[in-house]
N, C-alpha and C. Protein backbone atom coordinates (compact mmCIF):
# COMPACT_ATOMS: atom_id res chain seq x y z
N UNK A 1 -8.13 36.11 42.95
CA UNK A 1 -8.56 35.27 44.08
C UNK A 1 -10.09 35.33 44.20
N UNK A 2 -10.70 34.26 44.35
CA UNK A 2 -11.88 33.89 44.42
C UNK A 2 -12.83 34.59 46.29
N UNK A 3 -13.93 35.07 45.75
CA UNK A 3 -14.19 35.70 47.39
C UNK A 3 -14.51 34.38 47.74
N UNK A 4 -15.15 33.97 49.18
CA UNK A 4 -15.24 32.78 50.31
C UNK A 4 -16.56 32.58 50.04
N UNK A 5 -16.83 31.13 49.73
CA UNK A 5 -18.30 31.09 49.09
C UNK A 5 -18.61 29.41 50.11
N UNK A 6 -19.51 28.87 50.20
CA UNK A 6 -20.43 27.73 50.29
C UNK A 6 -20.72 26.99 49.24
N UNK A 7 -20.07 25.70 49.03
CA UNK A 7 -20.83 24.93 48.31
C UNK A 7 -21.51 23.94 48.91
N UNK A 8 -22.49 23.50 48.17
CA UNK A 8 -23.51 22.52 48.59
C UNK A 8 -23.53 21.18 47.70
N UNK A 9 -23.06 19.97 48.23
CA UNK A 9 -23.11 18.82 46.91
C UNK A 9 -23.20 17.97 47.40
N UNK A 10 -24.28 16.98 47.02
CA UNK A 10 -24.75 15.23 47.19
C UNK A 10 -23.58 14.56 46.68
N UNK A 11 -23.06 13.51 47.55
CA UNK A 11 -22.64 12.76 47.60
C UNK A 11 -22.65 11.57 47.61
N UNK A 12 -23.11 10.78 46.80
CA UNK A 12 -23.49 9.51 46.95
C UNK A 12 -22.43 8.57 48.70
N UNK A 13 -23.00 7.69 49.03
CA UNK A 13 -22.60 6.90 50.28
C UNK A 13 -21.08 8.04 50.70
N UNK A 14 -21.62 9.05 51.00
CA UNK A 14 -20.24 9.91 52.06
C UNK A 14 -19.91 9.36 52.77
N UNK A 15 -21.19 8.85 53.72
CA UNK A 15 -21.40 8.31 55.08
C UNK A 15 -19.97 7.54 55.65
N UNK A 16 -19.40 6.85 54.06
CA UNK A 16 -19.00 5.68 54.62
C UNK A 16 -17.38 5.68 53.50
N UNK A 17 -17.33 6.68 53.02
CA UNK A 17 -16.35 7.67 52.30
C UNK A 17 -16.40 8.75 52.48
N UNK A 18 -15.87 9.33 53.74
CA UNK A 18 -16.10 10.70 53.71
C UNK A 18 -14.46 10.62 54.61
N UNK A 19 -13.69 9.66 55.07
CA UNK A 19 -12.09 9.98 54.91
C UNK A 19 -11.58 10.16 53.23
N UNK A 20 -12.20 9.42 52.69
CA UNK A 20 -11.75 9.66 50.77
C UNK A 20 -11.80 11.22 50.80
N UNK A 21 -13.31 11.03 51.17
CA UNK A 21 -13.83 12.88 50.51
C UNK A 21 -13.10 13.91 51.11
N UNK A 22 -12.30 14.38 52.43
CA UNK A 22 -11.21 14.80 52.91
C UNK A 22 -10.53 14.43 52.56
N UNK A 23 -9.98 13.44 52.26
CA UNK A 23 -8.26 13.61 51.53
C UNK A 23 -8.19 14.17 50.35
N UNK A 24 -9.63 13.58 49.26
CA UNK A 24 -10.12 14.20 47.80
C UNK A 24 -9.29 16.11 47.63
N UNK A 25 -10.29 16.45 49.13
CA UNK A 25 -10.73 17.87 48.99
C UNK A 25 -9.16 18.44 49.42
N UNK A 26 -8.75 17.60 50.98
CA UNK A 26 -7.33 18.12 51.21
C UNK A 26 -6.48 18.73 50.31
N UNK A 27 -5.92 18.18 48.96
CA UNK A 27 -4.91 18.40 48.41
C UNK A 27 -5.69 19.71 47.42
N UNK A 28 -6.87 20.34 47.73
CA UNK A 28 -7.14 21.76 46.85
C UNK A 28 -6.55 23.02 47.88
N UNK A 29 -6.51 23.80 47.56
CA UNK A 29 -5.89 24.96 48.19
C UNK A 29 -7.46 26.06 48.45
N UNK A 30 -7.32 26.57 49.20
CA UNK A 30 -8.29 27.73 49.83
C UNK A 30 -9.68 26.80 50.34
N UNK A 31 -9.70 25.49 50.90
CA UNK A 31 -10.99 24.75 51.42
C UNK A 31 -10.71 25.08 52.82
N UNK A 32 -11.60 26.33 53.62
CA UNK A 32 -11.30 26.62 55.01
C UNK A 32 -12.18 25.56 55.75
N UNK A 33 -13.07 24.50 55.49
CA UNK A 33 -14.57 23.97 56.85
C UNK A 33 -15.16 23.05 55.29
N UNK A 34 -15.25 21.89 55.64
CA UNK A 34 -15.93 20.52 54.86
C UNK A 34 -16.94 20.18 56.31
N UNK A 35 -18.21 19.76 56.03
CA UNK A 35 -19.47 19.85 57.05
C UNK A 35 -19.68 18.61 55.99
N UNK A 36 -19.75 17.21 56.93
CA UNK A 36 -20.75 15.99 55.93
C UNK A 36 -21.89 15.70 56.98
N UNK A 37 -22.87 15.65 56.35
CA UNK A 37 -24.03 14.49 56.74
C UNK A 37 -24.10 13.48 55.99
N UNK A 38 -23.92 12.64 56.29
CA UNK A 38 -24.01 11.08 56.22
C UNK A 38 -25.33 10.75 55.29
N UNK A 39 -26.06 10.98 56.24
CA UNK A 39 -27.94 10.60 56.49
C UNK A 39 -28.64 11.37 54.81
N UNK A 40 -28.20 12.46 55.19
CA UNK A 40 -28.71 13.04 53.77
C UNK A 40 -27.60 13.59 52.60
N UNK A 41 -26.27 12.58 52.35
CA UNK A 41 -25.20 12.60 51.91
C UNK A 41 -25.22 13.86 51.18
N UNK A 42 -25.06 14.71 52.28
CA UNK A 42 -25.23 16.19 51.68
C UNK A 42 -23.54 16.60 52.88
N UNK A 43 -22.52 17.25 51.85
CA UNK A 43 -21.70 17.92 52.33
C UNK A 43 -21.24 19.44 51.63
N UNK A 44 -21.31 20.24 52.68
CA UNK A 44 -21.36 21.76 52.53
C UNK A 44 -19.24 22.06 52.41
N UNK A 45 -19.00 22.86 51.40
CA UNK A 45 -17.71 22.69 51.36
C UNK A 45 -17.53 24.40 51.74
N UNK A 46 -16.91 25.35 52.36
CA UNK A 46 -16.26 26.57 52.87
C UNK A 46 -15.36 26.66 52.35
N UNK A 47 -14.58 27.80 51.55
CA UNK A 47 -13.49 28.06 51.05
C UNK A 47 -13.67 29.00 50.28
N UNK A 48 -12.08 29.09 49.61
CA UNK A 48 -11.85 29.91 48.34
C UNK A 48 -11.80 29.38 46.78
N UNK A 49 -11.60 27.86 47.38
CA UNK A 49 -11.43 27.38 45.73
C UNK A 49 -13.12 27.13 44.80
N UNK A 50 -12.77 27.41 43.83
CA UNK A 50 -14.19 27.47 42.31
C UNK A 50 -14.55 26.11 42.95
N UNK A 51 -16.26 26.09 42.54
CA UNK A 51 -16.86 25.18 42.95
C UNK A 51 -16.64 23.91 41.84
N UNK A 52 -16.77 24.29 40.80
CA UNK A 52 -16.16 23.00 39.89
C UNK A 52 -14.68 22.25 40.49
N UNK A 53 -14.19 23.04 40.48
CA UNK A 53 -13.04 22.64 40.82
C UNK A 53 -13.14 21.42 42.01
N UNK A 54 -13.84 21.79 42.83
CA UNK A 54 -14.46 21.28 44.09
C UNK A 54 -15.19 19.90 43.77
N UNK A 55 -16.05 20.04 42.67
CA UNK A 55 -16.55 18.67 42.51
C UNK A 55 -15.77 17.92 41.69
N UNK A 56 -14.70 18.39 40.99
CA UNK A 56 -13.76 17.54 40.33
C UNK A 56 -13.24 16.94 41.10
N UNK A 57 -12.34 17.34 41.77
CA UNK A 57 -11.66 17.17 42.94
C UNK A 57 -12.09 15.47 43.53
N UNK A 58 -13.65 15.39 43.94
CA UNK A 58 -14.39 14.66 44.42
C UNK A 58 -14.24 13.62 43.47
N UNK A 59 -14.78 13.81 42.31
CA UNK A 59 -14.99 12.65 41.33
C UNK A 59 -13.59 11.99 40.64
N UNK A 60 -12.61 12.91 41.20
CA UNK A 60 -11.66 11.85 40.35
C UNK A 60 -10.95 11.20 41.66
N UNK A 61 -11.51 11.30 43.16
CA UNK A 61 -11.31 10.73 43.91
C UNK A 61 -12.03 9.55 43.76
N UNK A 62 -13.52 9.45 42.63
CA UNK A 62 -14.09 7.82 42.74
C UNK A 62 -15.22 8.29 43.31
N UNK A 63 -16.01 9.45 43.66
CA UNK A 63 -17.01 9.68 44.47
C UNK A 63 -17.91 9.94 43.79
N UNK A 64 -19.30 9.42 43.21
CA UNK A 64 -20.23 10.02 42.77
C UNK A 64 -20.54 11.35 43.32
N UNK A 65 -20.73 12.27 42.35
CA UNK A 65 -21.26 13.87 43.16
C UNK A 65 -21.95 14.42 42.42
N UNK A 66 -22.66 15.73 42.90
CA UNK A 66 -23.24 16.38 42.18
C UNK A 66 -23.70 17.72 42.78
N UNK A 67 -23.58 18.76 42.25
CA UNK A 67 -23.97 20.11 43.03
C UNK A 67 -25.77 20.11 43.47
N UNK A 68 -25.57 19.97 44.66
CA UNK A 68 -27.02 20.17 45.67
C UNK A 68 -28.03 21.23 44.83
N UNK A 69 -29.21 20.32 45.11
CA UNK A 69 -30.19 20.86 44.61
C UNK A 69 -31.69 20.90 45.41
N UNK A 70 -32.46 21.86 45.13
CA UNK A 70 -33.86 21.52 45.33
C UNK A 70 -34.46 20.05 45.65
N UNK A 71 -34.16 19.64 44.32
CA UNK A 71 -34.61 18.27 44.39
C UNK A 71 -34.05 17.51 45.46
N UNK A 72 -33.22 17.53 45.44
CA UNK A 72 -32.43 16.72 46.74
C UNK A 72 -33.29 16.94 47.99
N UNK A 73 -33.59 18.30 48.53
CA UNK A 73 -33.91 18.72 49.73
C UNK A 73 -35.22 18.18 49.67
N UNK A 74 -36.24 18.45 48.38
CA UNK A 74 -37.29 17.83 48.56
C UNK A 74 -37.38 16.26 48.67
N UNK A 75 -36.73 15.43 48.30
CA UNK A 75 -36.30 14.13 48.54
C UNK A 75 -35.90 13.53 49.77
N UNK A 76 -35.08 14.57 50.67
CA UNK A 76 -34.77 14.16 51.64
C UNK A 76 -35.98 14.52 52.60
N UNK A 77 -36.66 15.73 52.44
CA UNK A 77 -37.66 15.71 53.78
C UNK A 77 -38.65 14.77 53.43
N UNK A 78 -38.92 14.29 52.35
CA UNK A 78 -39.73 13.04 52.00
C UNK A 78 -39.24 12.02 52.77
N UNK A 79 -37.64 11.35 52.75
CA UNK A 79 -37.35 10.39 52.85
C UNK A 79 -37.72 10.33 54.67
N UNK A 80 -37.32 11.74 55.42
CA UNK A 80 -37.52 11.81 56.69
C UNK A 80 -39.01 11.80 57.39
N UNK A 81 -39.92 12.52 56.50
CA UNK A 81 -41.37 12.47 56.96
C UNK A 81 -41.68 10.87 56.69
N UNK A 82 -41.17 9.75 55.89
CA UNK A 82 -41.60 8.38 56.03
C UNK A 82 -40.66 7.55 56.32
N UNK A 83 -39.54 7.83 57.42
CA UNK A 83 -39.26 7.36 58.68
C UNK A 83 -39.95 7.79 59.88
N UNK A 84 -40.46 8.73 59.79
CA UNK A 84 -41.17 9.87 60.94
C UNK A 84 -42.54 8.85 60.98
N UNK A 85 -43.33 8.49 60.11
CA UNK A 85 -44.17 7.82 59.88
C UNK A 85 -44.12 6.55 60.44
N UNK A 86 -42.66 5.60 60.35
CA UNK A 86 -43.08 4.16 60.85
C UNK A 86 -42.81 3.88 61.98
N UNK A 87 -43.56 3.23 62.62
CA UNK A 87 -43.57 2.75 64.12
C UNK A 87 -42.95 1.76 64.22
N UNK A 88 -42.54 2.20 65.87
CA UNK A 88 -41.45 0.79 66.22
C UNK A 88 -42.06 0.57 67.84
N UNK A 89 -42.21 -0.80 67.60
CA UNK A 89 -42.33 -1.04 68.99
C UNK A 89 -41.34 -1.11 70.19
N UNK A 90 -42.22 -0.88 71.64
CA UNK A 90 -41.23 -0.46 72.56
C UNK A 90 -41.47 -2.43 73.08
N UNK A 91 -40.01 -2.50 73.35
CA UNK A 91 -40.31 -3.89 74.27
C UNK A 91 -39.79 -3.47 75.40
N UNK A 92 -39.97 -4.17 76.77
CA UNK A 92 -39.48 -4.02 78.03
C UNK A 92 -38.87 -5.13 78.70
N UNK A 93 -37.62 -5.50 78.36
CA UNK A 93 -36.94 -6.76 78.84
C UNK A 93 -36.80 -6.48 80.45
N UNK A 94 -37.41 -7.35 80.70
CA UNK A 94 -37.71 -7.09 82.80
C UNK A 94 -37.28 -8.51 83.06
């Protein structure tokens, strides 16, 4: 038996497949807590089952995936510091 580990894996559009990605993951045995963000299609998987196993799981559900990386994180605070950046105007419908 595998000890209780964290995986970390990009998901291409979770956001909007992420009932797939639970049912995907449902039918593995020892997945205690699935955590998605949407925004930075980053979902953290809790359990006992091997992490391959885990992204198989995913991809033969149809889900682009890939085990989380650096790169990712640096990509995403990029992508957030230039939303952080653009302005939106306030209107005041009176």
């Amino acid at each position: 038996m595998h000890e209780e580990q964290t995986v970390e894996l990009k998901v291409e559009m979770v956001g909007i497949h992420e009932k797939r990605l639970r049912k995907c993951l449902s039918k593995l045995k020892g997945i205690e807590k699935v955590e998605v963000d949407g925004n930075s299609q980053k979902v953290v998987v809790t359990g006992y089952a091997h992490r391959n196993k885990i992204l198989k799981a995913i991809r033969r559900g149809g889900l682009k995936a890939d085990f989380w990386s650096a790169q990712n994180e640096l990509l995403n605070a990029y992508a957030s510091a230039s939303y952080a950046n653009f302005g939106f105007n306030n209107f005041n419908f009176s």
